[in-house]
N, C-alpha and C. Protein backbone atom coordinates (compact mmCIF):
# COMPACT_ATOMS: atom_id res chain seq x y z
N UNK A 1 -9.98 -17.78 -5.96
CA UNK A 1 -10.02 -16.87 -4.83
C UNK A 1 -11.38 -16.97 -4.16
N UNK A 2 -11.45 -17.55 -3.18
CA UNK A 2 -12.52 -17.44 -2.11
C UNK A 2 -13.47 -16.35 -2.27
N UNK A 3 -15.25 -16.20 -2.61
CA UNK A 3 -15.52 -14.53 -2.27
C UNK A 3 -15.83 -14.00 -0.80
N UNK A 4 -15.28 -12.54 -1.14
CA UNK A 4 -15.87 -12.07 -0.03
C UNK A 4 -16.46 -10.57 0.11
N UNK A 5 -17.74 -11.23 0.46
CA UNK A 5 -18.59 -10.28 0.12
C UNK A 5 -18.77 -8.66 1.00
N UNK A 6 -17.88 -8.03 1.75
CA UNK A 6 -18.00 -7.42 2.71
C UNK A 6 -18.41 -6.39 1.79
N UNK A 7 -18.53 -5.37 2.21
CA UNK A 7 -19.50 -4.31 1.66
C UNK A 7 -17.90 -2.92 1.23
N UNK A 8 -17.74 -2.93 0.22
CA UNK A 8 -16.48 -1.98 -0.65
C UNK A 8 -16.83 -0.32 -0.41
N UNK A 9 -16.43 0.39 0.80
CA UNK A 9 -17.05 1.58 0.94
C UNK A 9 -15.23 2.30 0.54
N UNK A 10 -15.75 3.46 -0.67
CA UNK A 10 -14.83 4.43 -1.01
C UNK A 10 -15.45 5.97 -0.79
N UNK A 11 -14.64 6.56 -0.22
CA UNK A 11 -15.11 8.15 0.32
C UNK A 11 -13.93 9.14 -0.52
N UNK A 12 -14.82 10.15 -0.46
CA UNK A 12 -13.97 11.36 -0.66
C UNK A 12 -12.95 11.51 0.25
N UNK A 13 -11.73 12.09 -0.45
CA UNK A 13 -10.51 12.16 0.46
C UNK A 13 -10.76 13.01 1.83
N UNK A 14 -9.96 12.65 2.55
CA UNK A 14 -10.20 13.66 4.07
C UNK A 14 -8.68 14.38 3.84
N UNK A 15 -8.59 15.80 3.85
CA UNK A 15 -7.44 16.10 4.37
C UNK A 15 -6.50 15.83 5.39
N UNK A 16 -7.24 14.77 6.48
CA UNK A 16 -6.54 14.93 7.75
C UNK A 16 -6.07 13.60 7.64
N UNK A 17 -6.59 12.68 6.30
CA UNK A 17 -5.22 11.09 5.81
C UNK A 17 -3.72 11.66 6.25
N UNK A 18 -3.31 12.68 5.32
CA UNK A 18 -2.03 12.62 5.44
C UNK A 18 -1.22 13.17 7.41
N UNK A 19 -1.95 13.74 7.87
CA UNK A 19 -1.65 13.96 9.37
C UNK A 19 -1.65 12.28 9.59
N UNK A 20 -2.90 11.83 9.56
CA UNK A 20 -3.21 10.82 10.24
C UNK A 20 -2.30 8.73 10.11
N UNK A 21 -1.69 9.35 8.36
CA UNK A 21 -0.93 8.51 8.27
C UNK A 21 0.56 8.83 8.86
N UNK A 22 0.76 9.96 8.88
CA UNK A 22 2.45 10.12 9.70
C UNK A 22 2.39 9.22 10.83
N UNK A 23 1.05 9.99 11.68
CA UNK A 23 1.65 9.67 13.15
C UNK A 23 1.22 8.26 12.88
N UNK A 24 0.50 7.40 12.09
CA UNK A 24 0.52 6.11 12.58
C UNK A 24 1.82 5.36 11.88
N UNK A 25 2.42 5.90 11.06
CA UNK A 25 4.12 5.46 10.73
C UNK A 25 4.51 5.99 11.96
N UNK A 26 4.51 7.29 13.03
CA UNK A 26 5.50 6.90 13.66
C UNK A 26 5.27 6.12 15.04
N UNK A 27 4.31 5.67 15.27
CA UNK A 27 3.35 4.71 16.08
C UNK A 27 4.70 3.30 16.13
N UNK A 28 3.81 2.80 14.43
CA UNK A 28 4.78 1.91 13.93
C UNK A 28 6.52 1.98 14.37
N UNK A 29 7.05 3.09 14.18
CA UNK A 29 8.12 2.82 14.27
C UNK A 29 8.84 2.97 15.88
N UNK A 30 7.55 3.42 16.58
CA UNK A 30 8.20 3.85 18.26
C UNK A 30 7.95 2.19 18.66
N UNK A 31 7.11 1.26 18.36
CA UNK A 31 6.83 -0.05 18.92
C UNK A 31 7.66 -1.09 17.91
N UNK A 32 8.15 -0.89 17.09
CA UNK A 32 9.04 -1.88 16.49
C UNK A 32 10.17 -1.94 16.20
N UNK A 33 10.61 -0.47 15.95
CA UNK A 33 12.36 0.09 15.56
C UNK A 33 13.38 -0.51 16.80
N UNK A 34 12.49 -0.63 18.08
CA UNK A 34 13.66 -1.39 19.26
C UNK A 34 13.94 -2.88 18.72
N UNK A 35 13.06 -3.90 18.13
CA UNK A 35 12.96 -4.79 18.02
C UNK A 35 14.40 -5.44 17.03
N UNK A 36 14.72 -6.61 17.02
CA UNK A 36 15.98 -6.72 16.35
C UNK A 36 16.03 -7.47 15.12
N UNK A 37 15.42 -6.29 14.22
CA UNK A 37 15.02 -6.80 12.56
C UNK A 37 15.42 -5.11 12.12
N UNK A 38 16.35 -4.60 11.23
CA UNK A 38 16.63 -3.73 10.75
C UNK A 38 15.30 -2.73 9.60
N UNK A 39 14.53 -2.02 10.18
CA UNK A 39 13.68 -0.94 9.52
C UNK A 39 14.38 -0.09 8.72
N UNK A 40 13.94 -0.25 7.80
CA UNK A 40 15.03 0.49 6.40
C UNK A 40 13.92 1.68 6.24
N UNK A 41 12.48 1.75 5.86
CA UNK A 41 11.58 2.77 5.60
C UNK A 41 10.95 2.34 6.43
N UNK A 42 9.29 3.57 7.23
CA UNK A 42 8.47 2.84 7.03
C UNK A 42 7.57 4.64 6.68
N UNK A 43 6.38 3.75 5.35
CA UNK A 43 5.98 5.53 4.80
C UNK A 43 4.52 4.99 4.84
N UNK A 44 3.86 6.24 4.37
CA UNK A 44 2.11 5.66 3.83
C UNK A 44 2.39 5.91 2.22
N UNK A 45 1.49 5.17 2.03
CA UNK A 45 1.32 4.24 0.74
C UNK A 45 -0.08 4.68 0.52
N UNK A 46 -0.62 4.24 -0.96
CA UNK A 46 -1.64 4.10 -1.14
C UNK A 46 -2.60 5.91 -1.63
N UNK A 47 -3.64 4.70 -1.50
CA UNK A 47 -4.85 6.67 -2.30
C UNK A 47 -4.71 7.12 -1.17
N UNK A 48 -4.54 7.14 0.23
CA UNK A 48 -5.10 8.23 1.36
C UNK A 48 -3.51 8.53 1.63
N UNK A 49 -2.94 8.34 0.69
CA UNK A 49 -1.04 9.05 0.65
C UNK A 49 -1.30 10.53 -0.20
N UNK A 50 -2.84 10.31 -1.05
CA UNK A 50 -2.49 11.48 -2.01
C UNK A 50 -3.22 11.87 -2.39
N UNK A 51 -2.93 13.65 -1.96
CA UNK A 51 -3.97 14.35 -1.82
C UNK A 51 -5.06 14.50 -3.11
N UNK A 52 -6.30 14.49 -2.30
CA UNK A 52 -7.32 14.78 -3.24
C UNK A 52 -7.94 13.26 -3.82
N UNK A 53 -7.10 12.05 -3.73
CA UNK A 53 -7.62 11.04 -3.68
C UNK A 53 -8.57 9.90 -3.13
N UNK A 54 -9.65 9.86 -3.40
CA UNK A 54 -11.31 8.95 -3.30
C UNK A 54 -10.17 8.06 -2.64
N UNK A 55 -10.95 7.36 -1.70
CA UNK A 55 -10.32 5.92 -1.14
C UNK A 55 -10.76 5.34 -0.17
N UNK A 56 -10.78 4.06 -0.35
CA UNK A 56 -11.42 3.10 1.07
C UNK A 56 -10.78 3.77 2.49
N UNK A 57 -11.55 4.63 3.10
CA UNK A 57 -10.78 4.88 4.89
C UNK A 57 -10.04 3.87 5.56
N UNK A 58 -8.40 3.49 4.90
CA UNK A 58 -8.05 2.44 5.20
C UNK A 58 -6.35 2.62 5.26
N UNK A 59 -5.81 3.09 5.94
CA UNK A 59 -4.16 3.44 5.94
C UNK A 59 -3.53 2.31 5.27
N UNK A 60 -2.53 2.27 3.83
CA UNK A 60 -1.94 1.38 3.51
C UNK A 60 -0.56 2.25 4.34
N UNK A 61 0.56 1.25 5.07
CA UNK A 61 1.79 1.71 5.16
C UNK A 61 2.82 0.64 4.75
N UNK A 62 3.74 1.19 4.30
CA UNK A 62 4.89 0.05 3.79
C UNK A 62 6.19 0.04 4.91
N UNK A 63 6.09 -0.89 5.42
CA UNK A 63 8.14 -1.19 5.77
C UNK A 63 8.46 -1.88 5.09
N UNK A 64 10.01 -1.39 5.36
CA UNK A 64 10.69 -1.88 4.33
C UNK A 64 11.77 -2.31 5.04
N UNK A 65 11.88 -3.93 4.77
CA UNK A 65 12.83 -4.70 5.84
C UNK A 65 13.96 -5.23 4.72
N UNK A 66 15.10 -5.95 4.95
CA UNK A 66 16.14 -6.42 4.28
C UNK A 66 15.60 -8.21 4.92
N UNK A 67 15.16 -8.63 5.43
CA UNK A 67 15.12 -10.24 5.70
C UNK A 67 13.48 -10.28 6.30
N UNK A 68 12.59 -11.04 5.30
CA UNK A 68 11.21 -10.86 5.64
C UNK A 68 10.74 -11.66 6.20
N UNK A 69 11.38 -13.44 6.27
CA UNK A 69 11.07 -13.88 7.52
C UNK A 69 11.78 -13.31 8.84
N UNK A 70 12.41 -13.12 8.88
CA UNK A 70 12.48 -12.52 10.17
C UNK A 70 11.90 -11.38 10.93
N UNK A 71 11.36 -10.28 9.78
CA UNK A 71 10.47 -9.11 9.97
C UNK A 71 9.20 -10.20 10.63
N UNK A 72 8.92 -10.93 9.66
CA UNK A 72 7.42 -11.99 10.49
C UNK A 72 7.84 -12.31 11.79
N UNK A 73 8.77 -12.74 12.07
CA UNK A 73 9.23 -13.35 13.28
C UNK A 73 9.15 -12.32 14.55
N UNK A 74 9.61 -11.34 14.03
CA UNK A 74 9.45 -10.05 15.19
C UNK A 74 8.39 -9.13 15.33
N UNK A 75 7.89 -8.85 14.31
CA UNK A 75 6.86 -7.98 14.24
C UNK A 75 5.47 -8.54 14.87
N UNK A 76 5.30 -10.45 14.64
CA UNK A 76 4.23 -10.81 14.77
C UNK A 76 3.23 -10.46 16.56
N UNK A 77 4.10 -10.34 17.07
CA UNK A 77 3.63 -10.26 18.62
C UNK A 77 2.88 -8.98 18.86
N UNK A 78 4.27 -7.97 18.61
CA UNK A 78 3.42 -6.31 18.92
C UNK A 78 2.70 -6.13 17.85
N UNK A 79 2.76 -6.68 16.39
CA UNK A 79 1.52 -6.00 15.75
C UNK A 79 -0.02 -6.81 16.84
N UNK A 80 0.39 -7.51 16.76
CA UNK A 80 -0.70 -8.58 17.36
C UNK A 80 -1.46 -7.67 18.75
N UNK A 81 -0.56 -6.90 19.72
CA UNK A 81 -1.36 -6.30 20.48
C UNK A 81 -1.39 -5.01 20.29
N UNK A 82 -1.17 -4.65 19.20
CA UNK A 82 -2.05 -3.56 18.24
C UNK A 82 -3.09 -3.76 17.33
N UNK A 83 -3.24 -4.68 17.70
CA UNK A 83 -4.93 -5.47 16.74
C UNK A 83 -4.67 -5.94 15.27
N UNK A 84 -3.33 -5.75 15.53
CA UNK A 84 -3.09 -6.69 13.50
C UNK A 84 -3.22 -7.96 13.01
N UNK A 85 -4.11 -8.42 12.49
CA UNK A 85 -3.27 -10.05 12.58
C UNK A 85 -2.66 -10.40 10.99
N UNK A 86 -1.99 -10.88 11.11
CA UNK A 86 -1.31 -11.56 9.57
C UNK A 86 -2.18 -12.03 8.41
N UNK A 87 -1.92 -11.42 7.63
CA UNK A 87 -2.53 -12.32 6.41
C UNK A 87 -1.98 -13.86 6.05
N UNK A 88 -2.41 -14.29 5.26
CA UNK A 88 -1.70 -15.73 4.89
C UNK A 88 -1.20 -15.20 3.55
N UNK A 89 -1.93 -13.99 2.56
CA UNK A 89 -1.41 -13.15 1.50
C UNK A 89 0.20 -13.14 1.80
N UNK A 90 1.17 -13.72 0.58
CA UNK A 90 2.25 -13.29 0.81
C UNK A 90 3.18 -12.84 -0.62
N UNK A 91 2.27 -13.01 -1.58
CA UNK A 91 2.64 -12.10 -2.47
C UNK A 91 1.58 -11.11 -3.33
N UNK A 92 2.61 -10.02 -3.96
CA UNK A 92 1.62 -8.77 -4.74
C UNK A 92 1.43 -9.15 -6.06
N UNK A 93 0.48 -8.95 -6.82
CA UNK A 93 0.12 -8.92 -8.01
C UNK A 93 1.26 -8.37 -8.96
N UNK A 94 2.13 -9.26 -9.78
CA UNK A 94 3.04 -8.88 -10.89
C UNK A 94 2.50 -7.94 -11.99
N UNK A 95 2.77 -7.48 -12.34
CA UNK A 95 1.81 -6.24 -13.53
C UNK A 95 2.08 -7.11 -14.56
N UNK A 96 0.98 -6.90 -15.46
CA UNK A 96 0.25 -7.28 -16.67
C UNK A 96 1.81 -7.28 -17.70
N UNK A 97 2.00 -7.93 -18.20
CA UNK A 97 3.15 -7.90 -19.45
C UNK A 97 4.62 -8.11 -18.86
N UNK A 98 4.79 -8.18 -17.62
CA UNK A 98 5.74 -8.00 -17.38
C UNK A 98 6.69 -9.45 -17.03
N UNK A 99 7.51 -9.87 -17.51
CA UNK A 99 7.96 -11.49 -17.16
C UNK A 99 9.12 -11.51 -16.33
N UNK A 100 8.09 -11.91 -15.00
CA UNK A 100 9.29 -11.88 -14.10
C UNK A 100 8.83 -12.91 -13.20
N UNK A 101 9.52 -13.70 -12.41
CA UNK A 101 9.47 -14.46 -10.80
C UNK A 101 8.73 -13.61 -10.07
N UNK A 102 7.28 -14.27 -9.60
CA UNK A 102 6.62 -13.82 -8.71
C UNK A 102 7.56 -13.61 -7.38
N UNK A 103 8.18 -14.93 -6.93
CA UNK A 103 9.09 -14.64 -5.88
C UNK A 103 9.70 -13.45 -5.59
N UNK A 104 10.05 -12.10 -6.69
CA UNK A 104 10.46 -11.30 -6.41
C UNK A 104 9.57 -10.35 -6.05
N UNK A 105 8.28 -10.58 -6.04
CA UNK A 105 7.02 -9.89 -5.64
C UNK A 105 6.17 -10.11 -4.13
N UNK A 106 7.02 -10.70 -3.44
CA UNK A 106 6.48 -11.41 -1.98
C UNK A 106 6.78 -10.27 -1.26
N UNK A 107 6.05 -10.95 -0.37
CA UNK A 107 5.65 -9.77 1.23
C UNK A 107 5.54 -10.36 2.10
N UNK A 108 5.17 -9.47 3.37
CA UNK A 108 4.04 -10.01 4.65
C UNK A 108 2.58 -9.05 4.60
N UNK A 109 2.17 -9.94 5.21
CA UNK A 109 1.02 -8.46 5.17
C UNK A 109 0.15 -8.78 6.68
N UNK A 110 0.15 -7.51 7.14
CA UNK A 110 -1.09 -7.27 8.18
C UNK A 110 -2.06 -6.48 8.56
N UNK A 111 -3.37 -7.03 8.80
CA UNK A 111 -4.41 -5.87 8.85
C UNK A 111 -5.04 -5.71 10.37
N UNK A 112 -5.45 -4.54 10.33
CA UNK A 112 -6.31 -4.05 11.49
C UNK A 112 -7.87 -3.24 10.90
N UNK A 113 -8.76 -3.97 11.96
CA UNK A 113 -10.26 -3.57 11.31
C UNK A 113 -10.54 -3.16 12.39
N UNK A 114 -11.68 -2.34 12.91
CA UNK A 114 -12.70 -2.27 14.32
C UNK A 114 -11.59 -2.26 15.31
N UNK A 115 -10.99 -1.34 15.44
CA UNK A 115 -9.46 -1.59 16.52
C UNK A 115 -10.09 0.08 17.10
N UNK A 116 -9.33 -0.32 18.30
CA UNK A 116 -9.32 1.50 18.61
C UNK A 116 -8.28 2.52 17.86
N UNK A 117 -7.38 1.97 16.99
CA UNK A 117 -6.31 2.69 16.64
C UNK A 117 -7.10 2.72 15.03
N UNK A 118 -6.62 3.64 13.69
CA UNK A 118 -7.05 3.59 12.47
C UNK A 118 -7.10 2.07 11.50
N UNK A 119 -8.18 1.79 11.00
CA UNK A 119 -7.68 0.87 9.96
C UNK A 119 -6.44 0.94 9.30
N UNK A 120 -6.00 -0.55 9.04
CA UNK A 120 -4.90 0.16 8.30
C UNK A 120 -4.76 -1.40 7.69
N UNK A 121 -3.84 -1.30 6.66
CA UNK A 121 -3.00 -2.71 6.05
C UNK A 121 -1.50 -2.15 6.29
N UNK A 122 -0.88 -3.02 6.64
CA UNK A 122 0.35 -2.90 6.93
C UNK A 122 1.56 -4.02 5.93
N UNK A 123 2.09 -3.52 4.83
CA UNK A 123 2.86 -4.07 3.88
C UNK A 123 3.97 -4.07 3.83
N UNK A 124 4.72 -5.24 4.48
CA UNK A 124 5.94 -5.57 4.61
C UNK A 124 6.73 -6.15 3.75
N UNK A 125 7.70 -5.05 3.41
CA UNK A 125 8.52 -5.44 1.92
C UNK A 125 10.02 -5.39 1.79
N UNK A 126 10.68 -6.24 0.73
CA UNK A 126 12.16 -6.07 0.81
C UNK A 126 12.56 -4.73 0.29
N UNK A 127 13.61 -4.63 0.90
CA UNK A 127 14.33 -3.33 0.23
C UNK A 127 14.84 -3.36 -0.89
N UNK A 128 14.79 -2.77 -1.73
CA UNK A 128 14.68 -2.82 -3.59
C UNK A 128 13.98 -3.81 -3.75
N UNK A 129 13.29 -4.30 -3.63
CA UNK A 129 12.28 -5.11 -4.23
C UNK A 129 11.39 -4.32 -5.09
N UNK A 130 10.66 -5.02 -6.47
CA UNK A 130 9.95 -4.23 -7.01
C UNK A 130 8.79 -3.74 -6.68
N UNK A 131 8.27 -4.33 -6.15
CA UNK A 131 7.00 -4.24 -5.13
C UNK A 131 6.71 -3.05 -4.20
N UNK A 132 8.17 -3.07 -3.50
CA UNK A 132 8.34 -1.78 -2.55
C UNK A 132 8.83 -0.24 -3.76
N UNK A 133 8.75 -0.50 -4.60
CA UNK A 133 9.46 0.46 -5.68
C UNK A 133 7.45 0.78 -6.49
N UNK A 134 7.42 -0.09 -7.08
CA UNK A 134 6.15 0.01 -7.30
C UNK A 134 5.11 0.56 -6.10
N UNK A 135 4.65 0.54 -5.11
CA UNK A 135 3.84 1.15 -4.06
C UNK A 135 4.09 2.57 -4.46
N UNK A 136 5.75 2.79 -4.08
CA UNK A 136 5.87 4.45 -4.03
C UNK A 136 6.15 5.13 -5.29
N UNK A 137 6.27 4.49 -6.48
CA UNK A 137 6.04 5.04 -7.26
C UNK A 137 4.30 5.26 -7.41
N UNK A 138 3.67 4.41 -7.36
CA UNK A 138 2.12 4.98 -8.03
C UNK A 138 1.72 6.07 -7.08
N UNK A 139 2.45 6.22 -5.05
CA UNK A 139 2.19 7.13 -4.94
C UNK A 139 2.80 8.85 -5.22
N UNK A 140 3.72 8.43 -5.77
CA UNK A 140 4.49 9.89 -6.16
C UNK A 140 4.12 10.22 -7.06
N UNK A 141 3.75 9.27 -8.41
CA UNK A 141 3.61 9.91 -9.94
C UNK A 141 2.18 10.69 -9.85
N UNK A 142 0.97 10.16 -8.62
CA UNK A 142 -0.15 10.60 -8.76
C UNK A 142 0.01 12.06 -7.76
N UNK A 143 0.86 12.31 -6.80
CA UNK A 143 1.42 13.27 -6.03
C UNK A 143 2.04 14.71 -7.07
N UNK A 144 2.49 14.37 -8.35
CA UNK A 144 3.08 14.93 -9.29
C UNK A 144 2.55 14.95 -10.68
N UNK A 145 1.27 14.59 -10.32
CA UNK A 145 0.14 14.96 -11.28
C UNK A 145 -1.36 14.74 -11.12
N UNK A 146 -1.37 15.55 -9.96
CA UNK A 146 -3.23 16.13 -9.78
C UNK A 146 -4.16 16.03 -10.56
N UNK A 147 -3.73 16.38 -11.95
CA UNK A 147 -4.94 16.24 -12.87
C UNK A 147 -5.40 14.99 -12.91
N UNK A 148 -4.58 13.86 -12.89
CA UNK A 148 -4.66 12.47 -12.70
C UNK A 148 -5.62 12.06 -12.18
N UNK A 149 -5.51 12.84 -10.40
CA UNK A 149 -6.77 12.17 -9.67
C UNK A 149 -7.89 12.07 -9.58
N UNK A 150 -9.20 12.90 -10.46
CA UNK A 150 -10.02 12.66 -10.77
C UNK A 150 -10.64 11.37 -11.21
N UNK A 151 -9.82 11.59 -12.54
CA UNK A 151 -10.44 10.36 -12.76
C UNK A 151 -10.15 9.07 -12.69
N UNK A 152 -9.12 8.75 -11.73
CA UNK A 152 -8.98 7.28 -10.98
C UNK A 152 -9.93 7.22 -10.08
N UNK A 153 -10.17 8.45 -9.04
CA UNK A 153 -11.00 8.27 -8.19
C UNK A 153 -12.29 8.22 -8.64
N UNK A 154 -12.62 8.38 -9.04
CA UNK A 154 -14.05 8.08 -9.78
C UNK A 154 -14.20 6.95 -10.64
N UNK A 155 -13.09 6.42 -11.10
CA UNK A 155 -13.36 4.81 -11.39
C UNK A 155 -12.84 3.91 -10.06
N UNK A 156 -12.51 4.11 -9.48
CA UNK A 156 -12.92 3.35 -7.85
C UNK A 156 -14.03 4.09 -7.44
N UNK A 157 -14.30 4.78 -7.33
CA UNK A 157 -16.26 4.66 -6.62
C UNK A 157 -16.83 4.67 -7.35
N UNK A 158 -16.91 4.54 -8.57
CA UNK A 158 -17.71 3.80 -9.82
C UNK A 158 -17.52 2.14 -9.26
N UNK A 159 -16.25 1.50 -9.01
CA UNK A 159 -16.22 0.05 -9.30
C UNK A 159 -16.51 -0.44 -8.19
N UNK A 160 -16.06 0.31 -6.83
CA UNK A 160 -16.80 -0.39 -5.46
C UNK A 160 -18.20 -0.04 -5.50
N UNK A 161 -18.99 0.20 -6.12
CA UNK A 161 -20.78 1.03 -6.54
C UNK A 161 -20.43 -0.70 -6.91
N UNK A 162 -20.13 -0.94 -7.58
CA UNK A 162 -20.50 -2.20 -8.61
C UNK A 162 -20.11 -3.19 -8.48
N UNK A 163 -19.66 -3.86 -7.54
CA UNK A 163 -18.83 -5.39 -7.00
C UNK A 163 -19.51 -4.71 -5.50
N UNK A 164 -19.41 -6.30 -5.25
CA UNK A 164 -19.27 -6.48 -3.64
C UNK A 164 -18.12 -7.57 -2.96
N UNK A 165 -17.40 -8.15 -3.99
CA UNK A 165 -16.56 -8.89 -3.83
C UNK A 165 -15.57 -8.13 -3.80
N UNK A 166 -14.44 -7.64 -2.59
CA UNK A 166 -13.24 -7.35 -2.52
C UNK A 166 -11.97 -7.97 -3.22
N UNK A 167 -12.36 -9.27 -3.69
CA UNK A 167 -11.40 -9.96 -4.60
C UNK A 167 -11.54 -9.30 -6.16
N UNK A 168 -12.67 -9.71 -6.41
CA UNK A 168 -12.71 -9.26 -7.82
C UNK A 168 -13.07 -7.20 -8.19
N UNK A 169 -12.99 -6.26 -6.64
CA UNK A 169 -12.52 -5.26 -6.74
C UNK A 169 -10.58 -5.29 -7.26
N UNK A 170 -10.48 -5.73 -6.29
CA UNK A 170 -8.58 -6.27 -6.94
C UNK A 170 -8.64 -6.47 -8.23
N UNK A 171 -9.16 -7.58 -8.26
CA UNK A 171 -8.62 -8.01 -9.91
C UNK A 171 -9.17 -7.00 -11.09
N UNK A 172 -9.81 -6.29 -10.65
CA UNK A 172 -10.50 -5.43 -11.68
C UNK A 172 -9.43 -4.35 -11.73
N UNK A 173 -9.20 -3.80 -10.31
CA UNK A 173 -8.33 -2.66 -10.39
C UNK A 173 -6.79 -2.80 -10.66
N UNK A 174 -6.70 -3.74 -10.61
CA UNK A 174 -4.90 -4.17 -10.83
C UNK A 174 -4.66 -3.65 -11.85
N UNK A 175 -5.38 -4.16 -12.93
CA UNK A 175 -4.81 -3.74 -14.55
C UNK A 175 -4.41 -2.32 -15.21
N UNK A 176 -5.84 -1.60 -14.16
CA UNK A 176 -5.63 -0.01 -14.66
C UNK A 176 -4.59 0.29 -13.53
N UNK A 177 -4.02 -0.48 -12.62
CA UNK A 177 -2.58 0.19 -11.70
C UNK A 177 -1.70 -0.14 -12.63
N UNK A 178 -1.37 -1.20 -13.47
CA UNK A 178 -0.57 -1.86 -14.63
C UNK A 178 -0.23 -0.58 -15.41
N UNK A 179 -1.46 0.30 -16.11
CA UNK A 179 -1.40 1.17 -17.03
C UNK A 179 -0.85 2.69 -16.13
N UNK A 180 -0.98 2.76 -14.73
CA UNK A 180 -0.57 4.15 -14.44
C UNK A 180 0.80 3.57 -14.23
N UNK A 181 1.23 2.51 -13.93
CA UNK A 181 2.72 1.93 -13.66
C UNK A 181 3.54 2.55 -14.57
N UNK A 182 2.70 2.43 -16.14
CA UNK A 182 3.18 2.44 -17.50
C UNK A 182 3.74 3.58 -17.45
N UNK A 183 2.93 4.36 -17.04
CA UNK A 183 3.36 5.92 -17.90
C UNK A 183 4.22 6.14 -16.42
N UNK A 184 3.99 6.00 -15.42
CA UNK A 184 4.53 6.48 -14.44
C UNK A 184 6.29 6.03 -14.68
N UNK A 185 6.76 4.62 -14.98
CA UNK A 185 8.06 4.27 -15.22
C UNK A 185 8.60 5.15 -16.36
N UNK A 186 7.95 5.53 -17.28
CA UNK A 186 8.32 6.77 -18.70
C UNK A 186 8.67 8.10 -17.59
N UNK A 187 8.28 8.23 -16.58
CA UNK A 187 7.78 9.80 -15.98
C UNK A 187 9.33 9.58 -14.93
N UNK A 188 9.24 8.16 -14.69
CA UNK A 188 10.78 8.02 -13.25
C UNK A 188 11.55 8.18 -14.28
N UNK A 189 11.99 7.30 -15.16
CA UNK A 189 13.14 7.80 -16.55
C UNK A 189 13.21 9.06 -16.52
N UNK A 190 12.57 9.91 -16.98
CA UNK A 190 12.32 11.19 -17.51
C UNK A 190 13.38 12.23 -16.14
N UNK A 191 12.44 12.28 -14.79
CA UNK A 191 12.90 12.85 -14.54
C UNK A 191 14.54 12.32 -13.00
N UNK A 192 14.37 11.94 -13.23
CA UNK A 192 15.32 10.55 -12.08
C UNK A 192 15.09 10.29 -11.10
N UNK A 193 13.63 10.26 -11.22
CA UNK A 193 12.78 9.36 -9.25
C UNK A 193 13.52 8.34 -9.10
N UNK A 194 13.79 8.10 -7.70
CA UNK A 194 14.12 7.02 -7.18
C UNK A 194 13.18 6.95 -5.77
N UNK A 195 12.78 5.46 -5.61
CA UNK A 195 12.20 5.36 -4.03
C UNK A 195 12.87 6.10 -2.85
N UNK A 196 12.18 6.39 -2.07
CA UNK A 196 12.90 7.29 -0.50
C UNK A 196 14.23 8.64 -1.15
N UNK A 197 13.74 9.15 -2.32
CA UNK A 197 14.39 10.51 -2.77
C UNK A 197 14.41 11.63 -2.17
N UNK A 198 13.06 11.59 -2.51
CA UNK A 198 13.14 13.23 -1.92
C UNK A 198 11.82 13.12 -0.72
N UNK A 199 10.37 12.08 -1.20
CA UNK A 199 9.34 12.34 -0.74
C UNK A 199 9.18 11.91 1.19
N UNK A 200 8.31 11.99 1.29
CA UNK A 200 8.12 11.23 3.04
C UNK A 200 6.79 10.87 3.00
């Protein structure tokens, strides 16, 4: 993995993430839902999904498409004059122990930096895919247990304090997402989460 050294800034949560991620899902969905690629979800994702959570000022949102080259095919233009451009990233990190086809872990992905509209990564995923199941689970199980967030958030601004490489921030943090995966899949059993249930 290439480094890159950009500078890893994590802040205390803002209350006004979760306002601020709606309206840019429904941003997303007033400039693309005309387009002729079927939008199954599109939600926020990620630490600034949940409340009380430390996190890079950086909107993760997920759609969730049924045919992902073709989501590339359509999406690429208007994200483009919304300041997104494509990653060449096209798959997610498989969790630790788990033996499966990366292929079932692919995406698209696009980001916006220095735009007039919010940072954001924009993660384009199949529908039931594990990937898109995994996102919203780590954000619900941490949504449904507060006590939790402490101390994740404080080992991300402990670990961006201590790397300057955004790659090897990833690779560091993947493993402990591996372990909240863990208990979190015991916690969907338990009580019968399913993706797009109940939450928004």
């Amino acid at each position: 993995m290439a480094a890159d050294t950009q500078h890893i800034v994590v802040v205390a949560h803002d209350p006004a993430w979760q306002a601020g991620g709606l309206a840019l899902a429904a941003e997303l969905r007033s400039e693309l839902a005309p387009l002729p690629v079927h939008i199954e979800h599109i939600e926020h994702i990620g630490s600034t999904a949940i409340p009380g959570m430390a996190a890079k000022p950086v909107f993760d949102l997920q759609i969730t498409v049924t045919d992902l080259a073709e989501a590339e095919r359509a999406f690429d233009q208007p994200l483009a004059a919304m300041g997104f451009r494509r990653s060449p990233y096209q798959h997610d990190h498989v969790p630790a122990g788990l033996d499966d086809d990366p292929e079932r872990w692919t995406k698209r992905l696009w980001s916006r930096r220095s735009h007039a509209g919010a940072d954001c990564n924009l993660h384009v995923r199949l529908l039931g895919s594990p990937n898109e199941r995994l996102a919203l689970l780590f954000r619900d199980w941490f949504r449904a247990h507060p006590e939790a967030v402490p101390a994740y958030a404080q080992f991300k601004t402990l670990l961006a304090g201590a790397v300057g490489d955004i790659g090897v921030y990833a690779d560091i943090k993947d493993p402990v997402v591996d372990l909240v995966i863990t208990v979190a899949n015991s916690w969907a059993a338990e009580t019968g989460w399913a993706p797009h249930g109940t939450t928004s």
